[in-house]
Every structure is written in structure tokens, then in C-alpha cells.
C-alpha atoms as a PDB file:
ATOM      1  CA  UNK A   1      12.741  14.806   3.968  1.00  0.00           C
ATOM      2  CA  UNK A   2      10.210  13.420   6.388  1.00  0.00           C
ATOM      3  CA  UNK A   3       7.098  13.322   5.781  1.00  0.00           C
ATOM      4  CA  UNK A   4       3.859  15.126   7.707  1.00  0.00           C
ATOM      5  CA  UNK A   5       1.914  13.315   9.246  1.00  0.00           C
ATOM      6  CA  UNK A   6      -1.372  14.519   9.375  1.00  0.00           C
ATOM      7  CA  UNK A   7      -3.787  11.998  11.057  1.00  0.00           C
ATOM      8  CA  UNK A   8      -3.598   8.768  12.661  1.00  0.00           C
ATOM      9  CA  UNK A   9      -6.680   6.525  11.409  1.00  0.00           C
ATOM     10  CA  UNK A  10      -5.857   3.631  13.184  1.00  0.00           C
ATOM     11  CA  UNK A  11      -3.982   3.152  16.612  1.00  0.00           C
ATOM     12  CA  UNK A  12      -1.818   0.297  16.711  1.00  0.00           C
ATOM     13  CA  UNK A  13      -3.526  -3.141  17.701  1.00  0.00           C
ATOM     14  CA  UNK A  14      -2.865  -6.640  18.357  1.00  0.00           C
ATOM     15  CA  UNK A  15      -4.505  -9.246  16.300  1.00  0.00           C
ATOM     16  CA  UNK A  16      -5.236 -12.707  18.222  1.00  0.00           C
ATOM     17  CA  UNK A  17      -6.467 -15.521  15.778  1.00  0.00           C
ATOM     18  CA  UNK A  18      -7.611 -18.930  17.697  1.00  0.00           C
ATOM     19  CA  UNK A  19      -5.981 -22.169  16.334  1.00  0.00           C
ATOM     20  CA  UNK A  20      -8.072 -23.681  13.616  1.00  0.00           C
ATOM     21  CA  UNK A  21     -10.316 -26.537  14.899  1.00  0.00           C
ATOM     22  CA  UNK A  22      -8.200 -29.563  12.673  1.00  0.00           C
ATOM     23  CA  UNK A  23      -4.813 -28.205  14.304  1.00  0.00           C
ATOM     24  CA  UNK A  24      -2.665 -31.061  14.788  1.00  0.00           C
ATOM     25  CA  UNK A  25       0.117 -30.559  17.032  1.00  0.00           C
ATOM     26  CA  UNK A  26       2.585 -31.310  14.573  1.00  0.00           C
ATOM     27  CA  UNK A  27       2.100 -28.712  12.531  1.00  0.00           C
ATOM     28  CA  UNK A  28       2.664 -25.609  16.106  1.00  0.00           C
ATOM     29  CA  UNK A  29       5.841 -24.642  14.082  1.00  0.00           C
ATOM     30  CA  UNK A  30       3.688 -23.021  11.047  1.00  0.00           C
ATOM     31  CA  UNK A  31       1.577 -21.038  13.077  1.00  0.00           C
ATOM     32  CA  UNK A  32       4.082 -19.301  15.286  1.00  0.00           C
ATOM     33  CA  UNK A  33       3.918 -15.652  14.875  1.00  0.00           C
ATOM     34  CA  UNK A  34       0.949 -16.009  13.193  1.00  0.00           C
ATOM     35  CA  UNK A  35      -1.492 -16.292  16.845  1.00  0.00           C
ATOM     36  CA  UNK A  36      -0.827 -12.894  18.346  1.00  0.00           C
ATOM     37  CA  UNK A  37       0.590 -10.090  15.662  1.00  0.00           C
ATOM     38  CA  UNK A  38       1.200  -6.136  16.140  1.00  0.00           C
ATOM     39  CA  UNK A  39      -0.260  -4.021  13.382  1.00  0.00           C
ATOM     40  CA  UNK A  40       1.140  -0.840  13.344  1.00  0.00           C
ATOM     41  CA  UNK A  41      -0.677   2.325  13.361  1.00  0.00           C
ATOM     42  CA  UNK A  42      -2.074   3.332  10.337  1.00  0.00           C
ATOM     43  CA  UNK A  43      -1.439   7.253   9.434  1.00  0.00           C
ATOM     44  CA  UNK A  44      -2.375   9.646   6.521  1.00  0.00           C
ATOM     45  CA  UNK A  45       1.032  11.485   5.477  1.00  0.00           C
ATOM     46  CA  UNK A  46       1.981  14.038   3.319  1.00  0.00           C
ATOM     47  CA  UNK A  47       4.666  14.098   1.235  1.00  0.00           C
ATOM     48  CA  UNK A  48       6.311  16.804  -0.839  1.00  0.00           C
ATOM     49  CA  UNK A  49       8.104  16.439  -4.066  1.00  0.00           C
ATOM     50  CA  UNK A  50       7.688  13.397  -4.918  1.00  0.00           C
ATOM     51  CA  UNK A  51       7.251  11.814  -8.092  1.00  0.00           C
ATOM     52  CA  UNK A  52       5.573   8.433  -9.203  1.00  0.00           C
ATOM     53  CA  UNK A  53       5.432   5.781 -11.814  1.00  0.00           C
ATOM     54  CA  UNK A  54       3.121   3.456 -13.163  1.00  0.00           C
ATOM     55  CA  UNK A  55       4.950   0.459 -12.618  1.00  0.00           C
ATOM     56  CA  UNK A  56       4.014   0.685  -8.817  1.00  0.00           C
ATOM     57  CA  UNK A  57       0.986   2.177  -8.976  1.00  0.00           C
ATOM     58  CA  UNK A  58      -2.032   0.157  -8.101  1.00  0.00           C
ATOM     59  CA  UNK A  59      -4.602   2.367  -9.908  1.00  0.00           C
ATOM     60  CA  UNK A  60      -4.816   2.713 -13.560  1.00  0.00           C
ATOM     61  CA  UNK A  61      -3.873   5.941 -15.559  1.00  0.00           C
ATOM     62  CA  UNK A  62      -4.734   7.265 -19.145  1.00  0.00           C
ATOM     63  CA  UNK A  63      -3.266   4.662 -21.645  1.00  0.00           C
ATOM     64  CA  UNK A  64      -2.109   6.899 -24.594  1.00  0.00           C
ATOM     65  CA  UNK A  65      -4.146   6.561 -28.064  1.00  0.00           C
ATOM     66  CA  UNK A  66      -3.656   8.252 -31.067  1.00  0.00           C
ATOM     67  CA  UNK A  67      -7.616   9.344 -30.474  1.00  0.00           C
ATOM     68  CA  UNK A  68      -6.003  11.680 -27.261  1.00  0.00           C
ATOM     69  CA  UNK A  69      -3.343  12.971 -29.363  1.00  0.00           C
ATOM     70  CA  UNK A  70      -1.306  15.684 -27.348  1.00  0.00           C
ATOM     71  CA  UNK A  71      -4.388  16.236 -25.154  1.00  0.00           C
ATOM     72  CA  UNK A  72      -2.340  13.582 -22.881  1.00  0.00           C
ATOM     73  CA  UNK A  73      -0.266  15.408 -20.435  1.00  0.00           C
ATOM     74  CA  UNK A  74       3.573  14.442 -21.464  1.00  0.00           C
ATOM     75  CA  UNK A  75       3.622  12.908 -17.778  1.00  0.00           C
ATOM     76  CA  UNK A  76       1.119  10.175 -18.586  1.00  0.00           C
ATOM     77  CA  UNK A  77       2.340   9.678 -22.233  1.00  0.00           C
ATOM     78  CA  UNK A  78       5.691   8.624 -20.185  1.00  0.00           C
ATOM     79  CA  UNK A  79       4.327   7.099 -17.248  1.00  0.00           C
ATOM     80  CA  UNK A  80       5.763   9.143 -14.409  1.00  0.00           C
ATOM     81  CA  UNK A  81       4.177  12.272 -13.038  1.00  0.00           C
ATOM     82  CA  UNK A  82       4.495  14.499 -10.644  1.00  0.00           C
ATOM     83  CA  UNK A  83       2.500  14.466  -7.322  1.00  0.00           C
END
């Protein structure tokens, strides 16, 4: 299933960076693609059923303790939930 897209924050934009100012000529082959680069359009989207683990997640998440007990929802006591 697709998801919904329901805003566009960002349009899509190029990014120009100037050469730095000790570029030496013999070193044009590292910065090529690196001068002018599309960044695509950054969108808010919705997904539906979808589930998630910790192991990608970038943000952390209640660490079970015995001091919770079973006041941890099973979900986090595993590390995948729901969304």
C-alpha cells in the first residue's frame, strides 16, 4: 500500500557548493557530483499498518526494569510496536 501524502515541506532544490579555496586540480575527480546536487522534495506521509522496531529507530524507548514490572506495554518489553 502507498502511502498518503499529506504535505510537501520542502520543494525539491538544487544545492551548488563553490570549490574549496586549496582545490588543486588534481584532485576534480573527488568532487564530481558533489558541485551541483538535486535534493528531493521533502514530504510528510502517512502510513497505515505498519509496525516498527527498535533496532532502526533513532529515538529511544522504555528500557524494561524489574521497577516497571508489567506496567511496560508487551510491545516495548519486545521491542516492536505497533504504529
Amino acid at each position: 500500500m502507498k502511502p498518503e501524502v499529506l504535505a510537501t515541506i520542502y520543494a525539491e532544490t538544487v544545492a551548488r557548493r563553490k570549490l574549496p579555496v586549496n582545490f588543486n586540480e588534481d584532485h576534480r575527480a573527488l568532487f564530481e557530483g558533489e558541485l551541483e546536487r538535486v535534493i528531493a522534495e521533502t514530504r510528510l506521509l502517512k502510513f497505515e499498518d505498519v509496525w516498527a522496531s527498535r533496532a532502526n529507530a533513532s529515538r529511544r524507548y522504555p528500557v524494561p526494569t524489574p521497577e516497571l514490572g508489567t506496567n511496560v506495554p508487551s510491545a516495548a518489553r519486545t521491542g516492536i510496536s505497533r504504529v
